[in-house]
N, C-alpha and C. Protein backbone atom coordinates (compact mmCIF):
# COMPACT_ATOMS: atom_id res chain seq x y z
N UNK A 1 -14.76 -38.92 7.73
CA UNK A 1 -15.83 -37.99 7.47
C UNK A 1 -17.05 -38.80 7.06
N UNK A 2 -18.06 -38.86 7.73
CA UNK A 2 -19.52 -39.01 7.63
C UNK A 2 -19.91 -38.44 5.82
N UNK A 3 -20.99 -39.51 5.45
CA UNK A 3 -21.58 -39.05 4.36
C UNK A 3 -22.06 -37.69 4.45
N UNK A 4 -22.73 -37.90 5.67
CA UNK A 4 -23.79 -36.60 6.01
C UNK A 4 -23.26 -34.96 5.96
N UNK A 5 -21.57 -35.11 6.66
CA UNK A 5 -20.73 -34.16 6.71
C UNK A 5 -20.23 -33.29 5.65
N UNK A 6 -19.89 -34.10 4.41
CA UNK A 6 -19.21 -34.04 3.58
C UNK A 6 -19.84 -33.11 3.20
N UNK A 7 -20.97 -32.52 2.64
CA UNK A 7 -21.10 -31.62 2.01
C UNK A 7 -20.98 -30.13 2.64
N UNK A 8 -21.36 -30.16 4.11
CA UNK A 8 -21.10 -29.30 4.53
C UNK A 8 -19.41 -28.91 5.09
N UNK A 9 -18.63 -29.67 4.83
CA UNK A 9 -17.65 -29.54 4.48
C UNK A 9 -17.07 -29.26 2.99
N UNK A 10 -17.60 -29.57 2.03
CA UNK A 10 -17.23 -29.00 0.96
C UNK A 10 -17.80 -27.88 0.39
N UNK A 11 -18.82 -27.20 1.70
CA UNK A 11 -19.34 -25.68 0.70
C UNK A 11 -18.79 -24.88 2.02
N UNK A 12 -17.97 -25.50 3.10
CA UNK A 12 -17.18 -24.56 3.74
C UNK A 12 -15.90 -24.17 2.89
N UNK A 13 -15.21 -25.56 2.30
CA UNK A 13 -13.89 -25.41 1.33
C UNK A 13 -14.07 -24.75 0.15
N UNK A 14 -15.39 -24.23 -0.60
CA UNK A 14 -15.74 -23.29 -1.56
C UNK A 14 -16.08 -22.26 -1.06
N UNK A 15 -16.97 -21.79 -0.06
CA UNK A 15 -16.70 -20.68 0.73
C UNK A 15 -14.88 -20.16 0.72
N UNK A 16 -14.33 -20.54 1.51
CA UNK A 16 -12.92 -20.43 1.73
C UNK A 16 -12.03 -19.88 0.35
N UNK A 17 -12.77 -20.93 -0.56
CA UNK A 17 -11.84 -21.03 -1.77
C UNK A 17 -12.29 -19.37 -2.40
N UNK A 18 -13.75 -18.89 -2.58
CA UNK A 18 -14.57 -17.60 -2.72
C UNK A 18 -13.99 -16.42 -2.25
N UNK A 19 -13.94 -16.67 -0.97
CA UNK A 19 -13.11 -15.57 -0.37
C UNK A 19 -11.69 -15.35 -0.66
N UNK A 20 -10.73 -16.47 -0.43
CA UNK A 20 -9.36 -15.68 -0.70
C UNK A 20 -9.73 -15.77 -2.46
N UNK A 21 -10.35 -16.12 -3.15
CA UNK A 21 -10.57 -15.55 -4.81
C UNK A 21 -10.79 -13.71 -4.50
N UNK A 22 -11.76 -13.38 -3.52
CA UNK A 22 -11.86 -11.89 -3.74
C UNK A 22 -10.97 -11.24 -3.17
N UNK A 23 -10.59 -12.44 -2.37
CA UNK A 23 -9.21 -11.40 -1.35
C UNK A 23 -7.99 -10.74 -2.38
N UNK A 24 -7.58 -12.00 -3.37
CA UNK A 24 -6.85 -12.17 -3.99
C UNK A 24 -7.14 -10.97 -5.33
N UNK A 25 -8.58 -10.66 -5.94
CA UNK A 25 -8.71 -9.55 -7.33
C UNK A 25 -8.95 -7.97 -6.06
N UNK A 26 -8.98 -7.94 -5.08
CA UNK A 26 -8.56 -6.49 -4.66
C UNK A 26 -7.24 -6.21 -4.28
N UNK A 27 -6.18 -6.82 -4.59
CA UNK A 27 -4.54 -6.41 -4.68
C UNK A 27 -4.58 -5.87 -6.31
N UNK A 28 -4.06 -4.93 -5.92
CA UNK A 28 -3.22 -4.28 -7.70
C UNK A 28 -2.05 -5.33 -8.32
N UNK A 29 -1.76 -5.59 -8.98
CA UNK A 29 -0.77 -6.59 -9.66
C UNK A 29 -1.39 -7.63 -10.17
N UNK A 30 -0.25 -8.67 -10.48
CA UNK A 30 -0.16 -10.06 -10.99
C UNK A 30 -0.26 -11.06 -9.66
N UNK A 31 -1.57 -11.71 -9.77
CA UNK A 31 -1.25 -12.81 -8.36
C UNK A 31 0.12 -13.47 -8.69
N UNK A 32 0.85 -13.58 -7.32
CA UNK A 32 2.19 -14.65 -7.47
C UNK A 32 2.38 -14.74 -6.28
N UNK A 33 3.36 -14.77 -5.53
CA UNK A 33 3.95 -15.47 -4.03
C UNK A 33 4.35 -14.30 -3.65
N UNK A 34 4.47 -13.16 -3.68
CA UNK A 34 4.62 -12.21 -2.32
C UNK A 34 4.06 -11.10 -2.73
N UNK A 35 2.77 -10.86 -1.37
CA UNK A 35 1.95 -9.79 -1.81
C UNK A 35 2.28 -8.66 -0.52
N UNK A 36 2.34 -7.78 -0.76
CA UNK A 36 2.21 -5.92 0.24
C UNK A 36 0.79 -6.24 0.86
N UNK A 37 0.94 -6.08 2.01
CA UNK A 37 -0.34 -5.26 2.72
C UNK A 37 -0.13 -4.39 3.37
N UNK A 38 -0.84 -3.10 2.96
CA UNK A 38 -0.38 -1.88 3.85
C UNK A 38 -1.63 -1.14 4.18
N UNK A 39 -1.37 -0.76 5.82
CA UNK A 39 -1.94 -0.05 6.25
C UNK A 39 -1.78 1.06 6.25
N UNK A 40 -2.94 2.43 5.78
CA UNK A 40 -2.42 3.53 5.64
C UNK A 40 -3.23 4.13 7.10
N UNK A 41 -2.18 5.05 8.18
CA UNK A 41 -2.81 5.49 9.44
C UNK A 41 -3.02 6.90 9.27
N UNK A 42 -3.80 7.94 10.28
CA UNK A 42 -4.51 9.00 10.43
C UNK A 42 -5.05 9.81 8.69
N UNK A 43 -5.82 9.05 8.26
CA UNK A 43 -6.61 9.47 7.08
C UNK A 43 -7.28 10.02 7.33
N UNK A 44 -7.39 11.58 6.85
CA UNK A 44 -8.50 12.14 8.00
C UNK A 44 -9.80 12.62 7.23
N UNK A 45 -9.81 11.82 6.07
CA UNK A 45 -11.79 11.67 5.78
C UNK A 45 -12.24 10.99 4.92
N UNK A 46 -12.83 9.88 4.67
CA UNK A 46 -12.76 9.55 3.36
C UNK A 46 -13.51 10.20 1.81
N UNK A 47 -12.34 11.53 1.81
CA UNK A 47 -13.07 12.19 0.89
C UNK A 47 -11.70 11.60 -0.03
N UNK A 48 -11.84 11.38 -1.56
CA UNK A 48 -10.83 11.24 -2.81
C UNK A 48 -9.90 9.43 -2.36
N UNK A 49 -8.95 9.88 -2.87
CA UNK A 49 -8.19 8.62 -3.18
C UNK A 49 -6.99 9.12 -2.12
N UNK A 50 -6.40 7.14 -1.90
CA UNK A 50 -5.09 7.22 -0.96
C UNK A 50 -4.00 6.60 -2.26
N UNK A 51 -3.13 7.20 -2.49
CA UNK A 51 -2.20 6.83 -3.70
C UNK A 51 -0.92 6.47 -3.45
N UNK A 52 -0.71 4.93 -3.62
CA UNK A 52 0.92 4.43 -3.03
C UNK A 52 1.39 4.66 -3.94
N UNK A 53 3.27 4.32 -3.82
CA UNK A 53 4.09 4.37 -4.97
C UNK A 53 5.07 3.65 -4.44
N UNK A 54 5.34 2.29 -4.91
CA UNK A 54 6.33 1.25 -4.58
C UNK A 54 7.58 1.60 -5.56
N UNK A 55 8.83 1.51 -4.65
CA UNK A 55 10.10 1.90 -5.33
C UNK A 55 11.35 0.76 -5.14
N UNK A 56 12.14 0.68 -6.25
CA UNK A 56 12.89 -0.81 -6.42
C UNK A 56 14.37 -0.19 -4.95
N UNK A 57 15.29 -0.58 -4.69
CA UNK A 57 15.86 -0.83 -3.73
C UNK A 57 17.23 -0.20 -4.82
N UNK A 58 16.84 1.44 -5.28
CA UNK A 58 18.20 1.92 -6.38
C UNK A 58 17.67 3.51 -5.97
N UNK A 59 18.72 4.11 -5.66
CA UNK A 59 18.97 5.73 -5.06
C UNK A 59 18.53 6.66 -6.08
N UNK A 60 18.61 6.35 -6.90
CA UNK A 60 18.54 6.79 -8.80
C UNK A 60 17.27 6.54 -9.09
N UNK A 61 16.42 5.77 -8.27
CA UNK A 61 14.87 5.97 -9.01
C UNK A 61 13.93 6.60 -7.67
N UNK A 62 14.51 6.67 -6.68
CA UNK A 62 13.32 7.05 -5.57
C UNK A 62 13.13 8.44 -5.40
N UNK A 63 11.89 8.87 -5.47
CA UNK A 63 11.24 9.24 -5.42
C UNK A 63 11.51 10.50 -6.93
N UNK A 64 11.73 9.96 -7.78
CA UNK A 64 11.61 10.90 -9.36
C UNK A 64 10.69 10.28 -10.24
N UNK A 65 10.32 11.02 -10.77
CA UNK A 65 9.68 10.58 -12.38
C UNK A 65 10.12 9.64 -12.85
N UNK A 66 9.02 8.64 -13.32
CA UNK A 66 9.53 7.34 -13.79
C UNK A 66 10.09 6.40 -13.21
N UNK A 67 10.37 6.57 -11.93
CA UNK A 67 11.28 5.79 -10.92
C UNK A 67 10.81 4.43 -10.42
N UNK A 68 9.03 4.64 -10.09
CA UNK A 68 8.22 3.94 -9.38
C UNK A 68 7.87 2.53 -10.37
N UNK A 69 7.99 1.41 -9.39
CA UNK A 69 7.67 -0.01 -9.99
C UNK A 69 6.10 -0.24 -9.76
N UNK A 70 5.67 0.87 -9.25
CA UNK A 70 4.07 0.72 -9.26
C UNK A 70 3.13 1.85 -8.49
N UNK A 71 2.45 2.60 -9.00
CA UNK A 71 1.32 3.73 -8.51
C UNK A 71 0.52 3.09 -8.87
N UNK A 72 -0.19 3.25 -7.63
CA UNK A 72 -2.03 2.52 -7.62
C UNK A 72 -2.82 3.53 -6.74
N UNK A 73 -4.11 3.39 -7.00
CA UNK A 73 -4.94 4.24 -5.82
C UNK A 73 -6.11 3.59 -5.35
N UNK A 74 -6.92 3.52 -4.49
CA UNK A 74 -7.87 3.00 -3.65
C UNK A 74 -8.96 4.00 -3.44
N UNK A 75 -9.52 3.93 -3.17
CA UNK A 75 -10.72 4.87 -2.45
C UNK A 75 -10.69 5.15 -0.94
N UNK A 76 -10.24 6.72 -0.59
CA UNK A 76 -10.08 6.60 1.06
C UNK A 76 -10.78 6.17 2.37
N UNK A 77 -10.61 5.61 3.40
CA UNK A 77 -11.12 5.28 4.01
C UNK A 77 -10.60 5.96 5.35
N UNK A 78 -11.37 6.76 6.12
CA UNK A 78 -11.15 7.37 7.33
C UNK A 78 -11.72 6.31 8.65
N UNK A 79 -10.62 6.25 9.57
CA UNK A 79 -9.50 6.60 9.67
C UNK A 79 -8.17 5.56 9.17
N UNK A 80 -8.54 5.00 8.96
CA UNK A 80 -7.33 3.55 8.35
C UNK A 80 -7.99 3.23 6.93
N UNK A 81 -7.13 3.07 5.86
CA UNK A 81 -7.00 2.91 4.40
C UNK A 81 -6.40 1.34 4.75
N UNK A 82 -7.00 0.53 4.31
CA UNK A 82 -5.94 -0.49 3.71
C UNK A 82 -5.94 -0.56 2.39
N UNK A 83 -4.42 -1.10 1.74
CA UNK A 83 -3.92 -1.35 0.61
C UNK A 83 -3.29 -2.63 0.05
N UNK A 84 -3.66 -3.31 -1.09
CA UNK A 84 -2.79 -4.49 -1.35
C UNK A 84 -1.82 -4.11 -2.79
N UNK A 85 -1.32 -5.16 -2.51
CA UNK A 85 -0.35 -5.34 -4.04
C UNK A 85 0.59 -6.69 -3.96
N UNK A 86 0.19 -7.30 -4.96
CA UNK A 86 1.18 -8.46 -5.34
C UNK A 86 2.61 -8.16 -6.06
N UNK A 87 3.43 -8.64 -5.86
CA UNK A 87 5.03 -8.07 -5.46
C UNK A 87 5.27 -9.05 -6.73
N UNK A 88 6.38 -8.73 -7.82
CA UNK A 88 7.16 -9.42 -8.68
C UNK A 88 7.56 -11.07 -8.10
N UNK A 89 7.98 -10.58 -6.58
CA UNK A 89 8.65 -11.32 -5.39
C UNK A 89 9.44 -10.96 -4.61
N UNK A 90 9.92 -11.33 -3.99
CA UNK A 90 10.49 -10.97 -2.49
C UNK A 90 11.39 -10.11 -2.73
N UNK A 91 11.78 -9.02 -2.02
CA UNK A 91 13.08 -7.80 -2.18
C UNK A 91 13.10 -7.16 -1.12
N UNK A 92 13.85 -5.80 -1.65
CA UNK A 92 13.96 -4.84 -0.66
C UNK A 92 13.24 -3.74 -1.14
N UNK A 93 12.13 -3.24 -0.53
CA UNK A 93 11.62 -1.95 -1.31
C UNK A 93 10.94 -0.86 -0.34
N UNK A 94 10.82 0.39 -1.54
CA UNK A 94 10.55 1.70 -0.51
C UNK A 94 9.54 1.87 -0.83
N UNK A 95 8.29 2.80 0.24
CA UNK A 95 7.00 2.99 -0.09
C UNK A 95 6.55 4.87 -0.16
N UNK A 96 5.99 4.94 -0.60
CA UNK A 96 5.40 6.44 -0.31
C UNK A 96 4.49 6.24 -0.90
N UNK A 97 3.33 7.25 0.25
CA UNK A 97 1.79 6.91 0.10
C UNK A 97 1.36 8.34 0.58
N UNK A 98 0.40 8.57 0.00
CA UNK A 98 -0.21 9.85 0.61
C UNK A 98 -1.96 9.96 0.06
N UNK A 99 -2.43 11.29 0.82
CA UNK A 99 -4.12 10.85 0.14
C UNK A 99 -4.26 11.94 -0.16
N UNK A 100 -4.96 11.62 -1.88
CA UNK A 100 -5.04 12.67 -2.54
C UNK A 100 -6.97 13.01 -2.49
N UNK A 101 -7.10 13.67 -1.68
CA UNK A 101 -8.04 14.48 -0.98
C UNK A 101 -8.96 15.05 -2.02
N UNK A 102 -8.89 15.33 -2.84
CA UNK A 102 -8.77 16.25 -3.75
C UNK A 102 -9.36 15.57 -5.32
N UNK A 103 -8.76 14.41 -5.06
CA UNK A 103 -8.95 13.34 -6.17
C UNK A 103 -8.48 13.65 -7.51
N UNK A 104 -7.48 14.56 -7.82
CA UNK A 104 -6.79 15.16 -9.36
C UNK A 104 -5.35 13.88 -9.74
N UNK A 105 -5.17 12.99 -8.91
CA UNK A 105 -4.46 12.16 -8.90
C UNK A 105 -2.74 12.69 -9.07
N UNK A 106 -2.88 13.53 -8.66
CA UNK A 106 -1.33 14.62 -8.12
C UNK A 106 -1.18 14.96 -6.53
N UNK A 107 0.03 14.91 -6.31
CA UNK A 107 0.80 14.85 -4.85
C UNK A 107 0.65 16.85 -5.05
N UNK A 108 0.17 16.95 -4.54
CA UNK A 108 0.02 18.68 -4.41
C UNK A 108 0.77 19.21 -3.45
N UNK A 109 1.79 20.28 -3.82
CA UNK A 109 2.85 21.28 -3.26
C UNK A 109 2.59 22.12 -3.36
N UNK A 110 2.91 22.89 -2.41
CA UNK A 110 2.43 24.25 -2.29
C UNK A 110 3.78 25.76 -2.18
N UNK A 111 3.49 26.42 -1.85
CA UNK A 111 5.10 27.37 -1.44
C UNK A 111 6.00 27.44 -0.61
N UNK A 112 5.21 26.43 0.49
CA UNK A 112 5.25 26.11 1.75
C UNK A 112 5.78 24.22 2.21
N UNK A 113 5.60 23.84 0.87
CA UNK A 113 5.49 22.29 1.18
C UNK A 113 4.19 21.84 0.45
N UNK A 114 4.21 20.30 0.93
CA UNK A 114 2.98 19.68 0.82
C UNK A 114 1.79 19.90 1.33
N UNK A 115 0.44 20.15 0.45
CA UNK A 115 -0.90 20.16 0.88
C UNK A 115 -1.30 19.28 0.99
N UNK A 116 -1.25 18.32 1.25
CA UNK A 116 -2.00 16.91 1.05
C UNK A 116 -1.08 15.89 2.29
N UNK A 117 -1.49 15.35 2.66
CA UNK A 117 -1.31 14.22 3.79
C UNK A 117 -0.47 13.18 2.69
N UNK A 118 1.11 12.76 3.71
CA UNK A 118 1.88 11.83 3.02
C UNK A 118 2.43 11.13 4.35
N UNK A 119 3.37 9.74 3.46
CA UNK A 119 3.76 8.68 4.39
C UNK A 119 4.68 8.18 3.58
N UNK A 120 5.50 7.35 4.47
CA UNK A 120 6.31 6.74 3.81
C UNK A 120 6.40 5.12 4.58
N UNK A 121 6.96 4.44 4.29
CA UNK A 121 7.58 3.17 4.87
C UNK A 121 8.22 3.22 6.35
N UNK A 122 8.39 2.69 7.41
CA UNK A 122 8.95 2.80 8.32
C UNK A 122 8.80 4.20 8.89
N UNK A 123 8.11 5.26 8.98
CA UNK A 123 7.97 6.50 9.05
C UNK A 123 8.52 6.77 9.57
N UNK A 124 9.49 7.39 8.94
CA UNK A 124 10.79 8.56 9.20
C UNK A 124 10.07 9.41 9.71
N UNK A 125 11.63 10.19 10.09
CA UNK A 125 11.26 11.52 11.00
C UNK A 125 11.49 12.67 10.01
N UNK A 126 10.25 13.20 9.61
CA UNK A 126 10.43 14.02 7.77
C UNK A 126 10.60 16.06 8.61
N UNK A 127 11.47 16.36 8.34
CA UNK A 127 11.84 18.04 9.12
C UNK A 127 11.60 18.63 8.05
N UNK A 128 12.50 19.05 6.88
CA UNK A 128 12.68 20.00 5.63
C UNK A 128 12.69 19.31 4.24
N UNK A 129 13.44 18.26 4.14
CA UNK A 129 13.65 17.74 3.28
C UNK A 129 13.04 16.40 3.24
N UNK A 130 13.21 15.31 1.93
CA UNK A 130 12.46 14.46 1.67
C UNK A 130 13.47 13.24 2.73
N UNK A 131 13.02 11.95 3.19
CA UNK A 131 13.48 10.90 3.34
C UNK A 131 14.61 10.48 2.82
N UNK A 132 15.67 9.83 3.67
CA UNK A 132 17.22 8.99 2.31
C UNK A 132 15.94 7.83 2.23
N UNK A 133 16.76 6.89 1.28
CA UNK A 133 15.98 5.77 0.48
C UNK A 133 16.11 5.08 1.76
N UNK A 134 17.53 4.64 2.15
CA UNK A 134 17.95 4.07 3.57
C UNK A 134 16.52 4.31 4.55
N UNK A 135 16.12 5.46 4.79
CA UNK A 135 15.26 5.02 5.95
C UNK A 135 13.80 4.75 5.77
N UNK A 136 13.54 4.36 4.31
CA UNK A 136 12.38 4.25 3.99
C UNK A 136 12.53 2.28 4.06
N UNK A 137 13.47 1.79 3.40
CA UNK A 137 13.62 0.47 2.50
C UNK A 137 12.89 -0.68 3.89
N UNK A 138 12.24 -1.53 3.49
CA UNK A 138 11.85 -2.32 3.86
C UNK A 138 12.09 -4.13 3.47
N UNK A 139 11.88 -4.93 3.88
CA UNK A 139 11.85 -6.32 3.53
C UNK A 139 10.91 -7.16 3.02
N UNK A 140 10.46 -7.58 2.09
CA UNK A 140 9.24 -8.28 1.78
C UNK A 140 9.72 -9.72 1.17
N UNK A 141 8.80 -10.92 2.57
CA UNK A 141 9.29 -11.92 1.78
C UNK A 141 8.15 -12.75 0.86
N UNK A 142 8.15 -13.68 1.24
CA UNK A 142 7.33 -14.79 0.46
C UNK A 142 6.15 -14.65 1.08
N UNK A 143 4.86 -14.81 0.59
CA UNK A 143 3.95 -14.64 1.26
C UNK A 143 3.57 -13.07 1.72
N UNK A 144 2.81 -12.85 2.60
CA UNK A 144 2.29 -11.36 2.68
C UNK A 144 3.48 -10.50 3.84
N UNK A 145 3.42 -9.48 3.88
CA UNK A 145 4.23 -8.70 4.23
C UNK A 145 3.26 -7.45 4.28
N UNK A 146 3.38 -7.20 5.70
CA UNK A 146 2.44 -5.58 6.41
C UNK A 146 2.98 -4.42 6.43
N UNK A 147 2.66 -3.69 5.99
CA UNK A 147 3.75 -2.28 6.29
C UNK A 147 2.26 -1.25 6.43
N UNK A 148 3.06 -0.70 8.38
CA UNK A 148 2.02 0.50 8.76
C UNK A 148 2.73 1.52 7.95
N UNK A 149 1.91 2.73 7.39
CA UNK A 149 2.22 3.86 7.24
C UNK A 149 1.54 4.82 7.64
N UNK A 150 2.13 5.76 8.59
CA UNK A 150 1.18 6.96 9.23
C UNK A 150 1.60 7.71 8.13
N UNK A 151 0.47 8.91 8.18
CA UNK A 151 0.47 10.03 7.05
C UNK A 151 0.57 11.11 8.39
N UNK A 152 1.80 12.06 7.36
CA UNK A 152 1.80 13.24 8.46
C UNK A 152 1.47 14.80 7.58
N UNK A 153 0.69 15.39 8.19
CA UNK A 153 -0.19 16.38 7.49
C UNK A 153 0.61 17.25 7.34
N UNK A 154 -0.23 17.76 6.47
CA UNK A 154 0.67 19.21 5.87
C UNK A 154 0.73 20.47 6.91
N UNK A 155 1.56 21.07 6.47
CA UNK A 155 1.94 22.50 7.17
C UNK A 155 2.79 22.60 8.22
């Protein structure tokens, strides 16, 4: 490397270093070695918040009160939401995401079902009832890990 170079090589390597710094404070969590990136699909405005809920890889906590190893929310973005989160570390885990439209930071049910646009991990095929944990659970290793989630609307 040239004298001449060097600097413009070292405010490319602070550039670089700048960016994954901001990349790194818009994930929810503790920076460490395995972070979620998730895409949330057919968001249909960016009116309110898109609200995940990461669940540990146990039948007994998914999808109840208190169950979740992490609820976060974002600001929606029509038509694709992305989402981060830095992971304890690598596992097996389930997702459910939905956008709360509405912005009261509640999954809203109605008499009928859900009012509000939801998703899950691997998107099941959702008829009457909620998802098994089984077809939600996913793999996350070291390093980043993508998970699409389409949202399927209410009614």
């Amino acid at each position: 490397m040239t004298a001449r170079s060097r600097p413009t090589a070292l405010m490319v390597a602070a550039w670089a270093g700048m960016a994954l710094g901001a990349q790194a404070q818009e994930c929810a969590g503790t920076p460490g070695t395995a972070r979620l990136l998730i895409v949330v699909e057919r968001v249909d405005s960016a009116k309110g918040l898109v609200t995940a809920t990461l669940y540990p890889n146990d039948k007994s906590q998914f999808l109840v009160k208190g169950g979740a190893l992490k609820v976060w929310s974002d600001p929606a973005a029509a038509p694709t939401t992305r989402m981060c989160l830095w992971l304890k570390g690598p596992g097996t885990y389930a997702l459910a995401v939905y956008h709360d439209a509405n912005a009261d930071r509640r999954f809203n049910v109605g008499l009928f079902g859900p009012t509000e646009a939801y998703g899950f991990s691997n998107n099941p095929r959702i008829a009457f009832s909620k998802p098994s944990l089984q077809s939600v659970l996913f793999q996350a290793g070291e390093g980043d890990t993508t998970v699409h989630v389409r949202l399927n609307r209410p009614g």
